[in-house]
C-alpha atoms as a PDB file:
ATOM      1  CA  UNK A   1     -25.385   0.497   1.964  1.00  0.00           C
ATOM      2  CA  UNK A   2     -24.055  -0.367  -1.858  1.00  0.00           C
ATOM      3  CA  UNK A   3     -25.867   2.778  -3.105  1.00  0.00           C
ATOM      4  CA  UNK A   4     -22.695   4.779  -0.889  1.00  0.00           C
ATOM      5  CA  UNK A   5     -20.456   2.469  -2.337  1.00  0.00           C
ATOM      6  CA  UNK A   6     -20.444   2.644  -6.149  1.00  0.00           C
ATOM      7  CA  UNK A   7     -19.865   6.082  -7.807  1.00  0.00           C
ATOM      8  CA  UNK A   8     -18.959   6.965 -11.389  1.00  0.00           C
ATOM      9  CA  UNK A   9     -15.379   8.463 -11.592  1.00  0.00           C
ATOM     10  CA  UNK A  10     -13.338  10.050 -14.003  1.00  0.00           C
ATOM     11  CA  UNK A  11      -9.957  10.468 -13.552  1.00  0.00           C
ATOM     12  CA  UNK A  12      -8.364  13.694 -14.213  1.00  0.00           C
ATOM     13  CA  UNK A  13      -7.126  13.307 -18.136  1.00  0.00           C
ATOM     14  CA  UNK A  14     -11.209  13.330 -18.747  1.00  0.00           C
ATOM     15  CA  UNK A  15     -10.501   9.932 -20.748  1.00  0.00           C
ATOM     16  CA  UNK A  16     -11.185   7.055 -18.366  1.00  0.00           C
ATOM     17  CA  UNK A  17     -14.784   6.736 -16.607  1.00  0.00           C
ATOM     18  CA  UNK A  18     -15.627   3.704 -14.705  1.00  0.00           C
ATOM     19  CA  UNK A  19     -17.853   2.739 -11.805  1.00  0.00           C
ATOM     20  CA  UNK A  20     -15.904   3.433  -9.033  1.00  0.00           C
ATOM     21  CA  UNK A  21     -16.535   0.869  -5.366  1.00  0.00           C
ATOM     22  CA  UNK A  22     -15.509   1.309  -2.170  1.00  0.00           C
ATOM     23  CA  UNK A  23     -14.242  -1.788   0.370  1.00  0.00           C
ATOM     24  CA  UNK A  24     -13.525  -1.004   4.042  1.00  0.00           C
ATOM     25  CA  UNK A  25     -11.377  -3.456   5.445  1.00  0.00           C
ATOM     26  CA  UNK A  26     -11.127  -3.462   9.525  1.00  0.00           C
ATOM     27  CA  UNK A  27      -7.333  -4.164  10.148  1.00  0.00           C
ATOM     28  CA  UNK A  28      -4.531  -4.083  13.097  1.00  0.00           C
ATOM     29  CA  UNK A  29      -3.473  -0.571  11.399  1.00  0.00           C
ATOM     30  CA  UNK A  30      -7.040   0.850  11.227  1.00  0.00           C
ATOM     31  CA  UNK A  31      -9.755   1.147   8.772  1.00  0.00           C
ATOM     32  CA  UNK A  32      -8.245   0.476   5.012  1.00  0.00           C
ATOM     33  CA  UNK A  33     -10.766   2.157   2.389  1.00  0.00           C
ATOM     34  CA  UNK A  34     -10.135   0.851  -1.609  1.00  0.00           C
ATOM     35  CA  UNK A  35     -11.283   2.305  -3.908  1.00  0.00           C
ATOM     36  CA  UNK A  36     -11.894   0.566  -7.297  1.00  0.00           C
ATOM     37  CA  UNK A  37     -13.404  -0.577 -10.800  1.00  0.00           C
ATOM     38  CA  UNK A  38     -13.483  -3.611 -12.893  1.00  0.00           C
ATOM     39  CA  UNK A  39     -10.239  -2.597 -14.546  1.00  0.00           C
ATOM     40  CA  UNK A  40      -8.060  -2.303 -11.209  1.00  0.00           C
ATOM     41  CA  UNK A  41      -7.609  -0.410  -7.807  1.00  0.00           C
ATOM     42  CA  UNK A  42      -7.398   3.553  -8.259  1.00  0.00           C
ATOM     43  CA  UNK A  43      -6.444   4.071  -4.372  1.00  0.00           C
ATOM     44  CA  UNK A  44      -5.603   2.383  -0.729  1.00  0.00           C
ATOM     45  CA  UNK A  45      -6.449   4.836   2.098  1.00  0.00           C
ATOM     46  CA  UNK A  46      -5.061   4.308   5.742  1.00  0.00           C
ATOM     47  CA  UNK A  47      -7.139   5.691   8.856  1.00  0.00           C
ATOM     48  CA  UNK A  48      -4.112   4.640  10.844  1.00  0.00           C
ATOM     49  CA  UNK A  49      -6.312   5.220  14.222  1.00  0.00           C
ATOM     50  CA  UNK A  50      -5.887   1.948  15.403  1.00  0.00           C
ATOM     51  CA  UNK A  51      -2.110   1.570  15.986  1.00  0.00           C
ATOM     52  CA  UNK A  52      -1.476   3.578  19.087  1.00  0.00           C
ATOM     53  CA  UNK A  53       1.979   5.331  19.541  1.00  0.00           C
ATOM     54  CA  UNK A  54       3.466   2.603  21.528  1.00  0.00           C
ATOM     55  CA  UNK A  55       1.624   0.056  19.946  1.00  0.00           C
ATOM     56  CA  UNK A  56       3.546  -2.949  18.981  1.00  0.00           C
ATOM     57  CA  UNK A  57       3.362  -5.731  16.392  1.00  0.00           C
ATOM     58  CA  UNK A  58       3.512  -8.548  18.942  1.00  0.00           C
ATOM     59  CA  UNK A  59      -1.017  -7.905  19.060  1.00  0.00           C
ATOM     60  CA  UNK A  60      -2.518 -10.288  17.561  1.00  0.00           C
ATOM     61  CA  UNK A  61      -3.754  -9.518  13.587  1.00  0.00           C
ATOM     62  CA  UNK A  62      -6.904  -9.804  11.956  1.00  0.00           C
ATOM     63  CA  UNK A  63      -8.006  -8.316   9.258  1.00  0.00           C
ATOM     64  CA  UNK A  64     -11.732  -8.497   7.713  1.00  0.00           C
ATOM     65  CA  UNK A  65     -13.660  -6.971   5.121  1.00  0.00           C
ATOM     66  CA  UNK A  66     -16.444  -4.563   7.325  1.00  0.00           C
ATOM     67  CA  UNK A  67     -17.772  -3.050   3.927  1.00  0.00           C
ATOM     68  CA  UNK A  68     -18.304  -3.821   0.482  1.00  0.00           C
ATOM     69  CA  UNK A  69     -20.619  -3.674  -2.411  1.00  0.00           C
ATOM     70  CA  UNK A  70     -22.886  -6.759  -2.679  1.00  0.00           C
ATOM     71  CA  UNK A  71     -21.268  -7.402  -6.531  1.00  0.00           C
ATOM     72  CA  UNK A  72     -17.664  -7.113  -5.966  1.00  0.00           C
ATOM     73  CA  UNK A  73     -15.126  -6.095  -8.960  1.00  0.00           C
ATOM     74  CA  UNK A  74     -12.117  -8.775  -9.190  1.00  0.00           C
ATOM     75  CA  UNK A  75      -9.462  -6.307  -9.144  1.00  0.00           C
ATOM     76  CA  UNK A  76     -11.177  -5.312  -5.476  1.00  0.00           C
ATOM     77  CA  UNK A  77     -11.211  -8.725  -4.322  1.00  0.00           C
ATOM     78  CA  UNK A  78      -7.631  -9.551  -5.213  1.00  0.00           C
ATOM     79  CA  UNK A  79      -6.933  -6.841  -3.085  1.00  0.00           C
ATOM     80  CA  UNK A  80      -8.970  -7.296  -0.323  1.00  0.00           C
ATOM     81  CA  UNK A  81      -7.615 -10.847  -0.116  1.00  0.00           C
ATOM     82  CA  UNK A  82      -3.891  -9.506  -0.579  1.00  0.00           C
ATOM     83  CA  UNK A  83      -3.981  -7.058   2.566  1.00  0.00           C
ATOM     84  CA  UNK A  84      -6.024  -9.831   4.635  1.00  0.00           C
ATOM     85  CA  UNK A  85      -2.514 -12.198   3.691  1.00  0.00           C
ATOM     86  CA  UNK A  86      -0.309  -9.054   4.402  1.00  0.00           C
ATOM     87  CA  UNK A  87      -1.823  -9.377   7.831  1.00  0.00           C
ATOM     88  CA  UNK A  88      -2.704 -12.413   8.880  1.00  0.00           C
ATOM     89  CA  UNK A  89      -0.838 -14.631   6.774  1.00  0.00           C
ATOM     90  CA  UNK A  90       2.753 -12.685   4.986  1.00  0.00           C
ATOM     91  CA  UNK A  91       4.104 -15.892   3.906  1.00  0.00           C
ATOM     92  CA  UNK A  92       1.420 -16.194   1.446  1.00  0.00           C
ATOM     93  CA  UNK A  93       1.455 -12.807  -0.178  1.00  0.00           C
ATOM     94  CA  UNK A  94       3.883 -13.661  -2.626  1.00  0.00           C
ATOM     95  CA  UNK A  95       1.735 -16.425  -4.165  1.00  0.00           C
ATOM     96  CA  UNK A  96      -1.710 -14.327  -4.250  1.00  0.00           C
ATOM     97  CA  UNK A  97      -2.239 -12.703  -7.348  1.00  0.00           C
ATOM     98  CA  UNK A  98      -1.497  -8.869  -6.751  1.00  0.00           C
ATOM     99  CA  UNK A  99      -4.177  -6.546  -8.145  1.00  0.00           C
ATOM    100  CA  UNK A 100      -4.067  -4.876 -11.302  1.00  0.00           C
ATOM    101  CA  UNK A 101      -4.280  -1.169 -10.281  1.00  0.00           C
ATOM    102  CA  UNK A 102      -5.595   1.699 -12.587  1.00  0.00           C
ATOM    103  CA  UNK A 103      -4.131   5.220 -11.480  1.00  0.00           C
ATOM    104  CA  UNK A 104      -3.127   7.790 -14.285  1.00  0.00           C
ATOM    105  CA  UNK A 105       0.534   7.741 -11.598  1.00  0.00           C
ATOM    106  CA  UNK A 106       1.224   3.956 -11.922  1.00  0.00           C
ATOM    107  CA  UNK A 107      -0.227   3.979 -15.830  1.00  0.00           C
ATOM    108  CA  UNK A 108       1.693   7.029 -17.532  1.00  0.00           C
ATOM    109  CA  UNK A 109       5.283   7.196 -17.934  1.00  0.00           C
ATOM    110  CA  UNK A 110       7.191   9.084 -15.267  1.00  0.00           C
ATOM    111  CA  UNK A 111      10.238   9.283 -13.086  1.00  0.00           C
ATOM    112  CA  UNK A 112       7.476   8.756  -9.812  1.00  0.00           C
ATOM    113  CA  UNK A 113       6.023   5.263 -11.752  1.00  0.00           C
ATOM    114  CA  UNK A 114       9.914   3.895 -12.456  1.00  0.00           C
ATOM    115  CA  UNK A 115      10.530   4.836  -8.718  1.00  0.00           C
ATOM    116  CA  UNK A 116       6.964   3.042  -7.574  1.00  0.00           C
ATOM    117  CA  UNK A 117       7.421  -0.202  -9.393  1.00  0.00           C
ATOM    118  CA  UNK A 118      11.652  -0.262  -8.804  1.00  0.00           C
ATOM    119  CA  UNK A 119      10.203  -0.483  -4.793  1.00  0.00           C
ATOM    120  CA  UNK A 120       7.482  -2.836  -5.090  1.00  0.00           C
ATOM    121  CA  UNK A 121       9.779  -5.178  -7.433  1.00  0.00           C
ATOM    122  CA  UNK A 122      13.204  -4.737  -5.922  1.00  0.00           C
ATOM    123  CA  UNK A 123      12.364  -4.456  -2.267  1.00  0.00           C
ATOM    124  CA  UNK A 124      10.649  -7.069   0.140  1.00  0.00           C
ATOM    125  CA  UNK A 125       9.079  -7.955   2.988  1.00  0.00           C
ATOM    126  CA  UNK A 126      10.838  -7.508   6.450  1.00  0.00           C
ATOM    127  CA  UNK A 127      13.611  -5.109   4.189  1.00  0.00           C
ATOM    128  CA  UNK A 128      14.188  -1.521   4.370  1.00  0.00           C
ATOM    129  CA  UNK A 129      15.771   0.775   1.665  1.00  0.00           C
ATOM    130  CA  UNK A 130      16.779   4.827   2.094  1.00  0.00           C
ATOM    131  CA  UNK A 131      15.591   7.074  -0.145  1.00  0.00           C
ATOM    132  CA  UNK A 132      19.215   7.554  -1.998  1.00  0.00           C
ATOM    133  CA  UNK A 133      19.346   3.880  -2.434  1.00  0.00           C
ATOM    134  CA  UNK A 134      16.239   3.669  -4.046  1.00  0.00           C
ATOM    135  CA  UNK A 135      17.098   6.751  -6.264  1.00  0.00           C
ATOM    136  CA  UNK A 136      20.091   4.213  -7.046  1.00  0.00           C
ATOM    137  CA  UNK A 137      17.408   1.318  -7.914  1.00  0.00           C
ATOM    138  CA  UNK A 138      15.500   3.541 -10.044  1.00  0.00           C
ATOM    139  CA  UNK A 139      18.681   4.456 -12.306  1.00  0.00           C
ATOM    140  CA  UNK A 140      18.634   8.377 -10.823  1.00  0.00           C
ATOM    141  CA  UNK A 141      21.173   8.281  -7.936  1.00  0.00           C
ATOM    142  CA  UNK A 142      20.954  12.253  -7.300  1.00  0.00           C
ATOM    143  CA  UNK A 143      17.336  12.071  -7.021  1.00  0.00           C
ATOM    144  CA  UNK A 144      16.556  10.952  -3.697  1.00  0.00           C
ATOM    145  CA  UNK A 145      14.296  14.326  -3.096  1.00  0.00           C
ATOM    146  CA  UNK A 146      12.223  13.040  -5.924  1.00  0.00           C
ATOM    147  CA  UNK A 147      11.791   9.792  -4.404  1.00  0.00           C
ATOM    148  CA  UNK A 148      10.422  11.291  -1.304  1.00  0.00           C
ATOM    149  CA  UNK A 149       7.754  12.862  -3.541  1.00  0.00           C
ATOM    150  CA  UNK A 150       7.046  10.305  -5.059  1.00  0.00           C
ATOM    151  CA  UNK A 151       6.274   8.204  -1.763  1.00  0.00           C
ATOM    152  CA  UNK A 152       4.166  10.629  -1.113  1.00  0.00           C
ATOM    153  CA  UNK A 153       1.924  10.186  -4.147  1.00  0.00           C
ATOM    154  CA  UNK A 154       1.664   6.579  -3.847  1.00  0.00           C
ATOM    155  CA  UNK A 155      -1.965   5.676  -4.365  1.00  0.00           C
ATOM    156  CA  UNK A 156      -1.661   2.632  -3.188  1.00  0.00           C
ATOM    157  CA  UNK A 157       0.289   2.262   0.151  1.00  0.00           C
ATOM    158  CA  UNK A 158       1.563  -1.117   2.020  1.00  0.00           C
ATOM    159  CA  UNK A 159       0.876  -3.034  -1.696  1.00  0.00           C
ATOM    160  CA  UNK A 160       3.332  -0.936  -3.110  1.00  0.00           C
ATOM    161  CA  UNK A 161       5.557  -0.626   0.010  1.00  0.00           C
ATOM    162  CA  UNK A 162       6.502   2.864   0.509  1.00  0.00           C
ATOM    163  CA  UNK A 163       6.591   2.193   4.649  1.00  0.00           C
ATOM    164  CA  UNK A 164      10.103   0.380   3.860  1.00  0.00           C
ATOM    165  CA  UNK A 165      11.487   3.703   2.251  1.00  0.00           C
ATOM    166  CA  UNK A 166      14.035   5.172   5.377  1.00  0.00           C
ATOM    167  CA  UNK A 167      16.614   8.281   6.020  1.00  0.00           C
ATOM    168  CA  UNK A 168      19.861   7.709   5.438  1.00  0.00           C
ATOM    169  CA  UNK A 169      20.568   8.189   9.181  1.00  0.00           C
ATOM    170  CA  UNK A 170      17.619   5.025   9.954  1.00  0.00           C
ATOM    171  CA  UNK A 171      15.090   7.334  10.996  1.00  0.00           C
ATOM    172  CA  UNK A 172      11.578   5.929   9.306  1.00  0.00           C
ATOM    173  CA  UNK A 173      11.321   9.827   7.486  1.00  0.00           C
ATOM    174  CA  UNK A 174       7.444  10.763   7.074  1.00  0.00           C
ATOM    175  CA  UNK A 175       4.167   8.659   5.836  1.00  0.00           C
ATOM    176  CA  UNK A 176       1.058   9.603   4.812  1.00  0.00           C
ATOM    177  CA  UNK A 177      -0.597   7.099   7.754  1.00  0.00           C
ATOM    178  CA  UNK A 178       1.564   9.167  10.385  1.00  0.00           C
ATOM    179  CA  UNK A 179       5.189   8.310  11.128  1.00  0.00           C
ATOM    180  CA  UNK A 180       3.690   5.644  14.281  1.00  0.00           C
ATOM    181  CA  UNK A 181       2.288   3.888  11.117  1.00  0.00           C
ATOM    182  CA  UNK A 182       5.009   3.685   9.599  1.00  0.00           C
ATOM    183  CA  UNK A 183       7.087   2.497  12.450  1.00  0.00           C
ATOM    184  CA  UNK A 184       4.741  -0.467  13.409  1.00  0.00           C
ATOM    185  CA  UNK A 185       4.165  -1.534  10.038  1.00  0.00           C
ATOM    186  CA  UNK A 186       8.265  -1.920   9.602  1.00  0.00           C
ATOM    187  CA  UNK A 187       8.069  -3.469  12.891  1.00  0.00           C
ATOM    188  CA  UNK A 188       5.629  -5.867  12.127  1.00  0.00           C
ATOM    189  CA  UNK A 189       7.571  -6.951   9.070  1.00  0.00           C
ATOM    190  CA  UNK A 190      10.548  -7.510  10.760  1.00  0.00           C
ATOM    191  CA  UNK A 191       8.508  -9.433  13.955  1.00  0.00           C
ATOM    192  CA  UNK A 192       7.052 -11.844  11.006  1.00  0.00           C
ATOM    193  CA  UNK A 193      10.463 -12.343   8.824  1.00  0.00           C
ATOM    194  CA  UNK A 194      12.073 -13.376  11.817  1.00  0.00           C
ATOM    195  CA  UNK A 195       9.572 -15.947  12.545  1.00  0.00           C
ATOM    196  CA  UNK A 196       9.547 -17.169   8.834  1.00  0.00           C
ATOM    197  CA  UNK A 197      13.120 -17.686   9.444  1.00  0.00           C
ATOM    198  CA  UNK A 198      12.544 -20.091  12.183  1.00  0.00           C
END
């Protein structure tokens, strides 16, 4: 099975080849596919098949690592273990090491990085932000269309938490995973803050 799992890769610029690995994780949301190198994560893909559209986040969460390379990069075990404390342990994501990730989006300089890292630094667990607010964050308060773009060109979904980008008006807006995603991962959140406040 490895043989499937390791590829070469070269990222768009032509400057950065690495061996590329794949780890599916088996989760309440669906299959998660990483893909990775020894420098960092290059992508998070959600299946989203598993959450149904009335599913709630009451069901009880695992999550498990169903395939993986037998020589595992760090980078792709940091985030293995960091979605497998998203889900079955949120208290302790904020003292596991995130992963270091290595996309040309989250490494070059761009409106769509500043916007990326303003949400995974200034907005947390169990919170929700619209996408003019953000713009606000990000020091671009007429640019909540760009924001919107870039959530949709985040290569690395529920790590860097585009699911708690909203409307205005409190509808969830769209997500890559499908707008139930979306909903039952903002759900969930708020299900396990209130918990953590007890």
């Amino acid at each position: 099975m490895a043989s499937t799992l390791d590829q070469k890769a070269t990222f768009k610029d032509g400057k950065t080849e690495c061996e590329k690995m794949y780890v599916v994780l088996s989760s309440p949301v669906g299959r998660i596919e990483i893909s990775g190198c020894e420098t960092g994560v290059h992508e998070i893909k959600l299946q989203g098949n598993a959450v149904s559209q009335n599913g709630t986040a009451e069901a009880l969460v695992s999550c498990e690592v169903c395939e993986a390379p037998d020589e595992m990069a760090e980078p792709m075990k940091q985030c293995a273990a960091w979605l497998q404390a998203y889900f079955c342990e949120p208290w302790m994501i904020k003292k596991i090491q995130m992963p270091p990730f290595h996309h040309p989006l989250l490494e070059k300089a761009s409106f769509t990085r500043e916007v990326l890292w303003t949400l995974l630094r200034d907005v947390n667990f169990g919170e929700a932000v619209s996408y003019k607010q953000l713009a606000d964050l990000a020091g671009n308060s007429k640019a909540a269309r760009a924001v919107g773009g870039a959530m949709r060109s985040n290569p690395v979904p529920i790590i860097i938490p585009c699911h708690r980008v909203i409307c205005s008006s409190g509808q969830t807006g769209n997500y890559s995973g499908g707008s139930h995603l979306k909903e039952w991962l903002l759900s969930y959140e708020k299900l396990q803050k209130e918990k953590l406040a007890y």
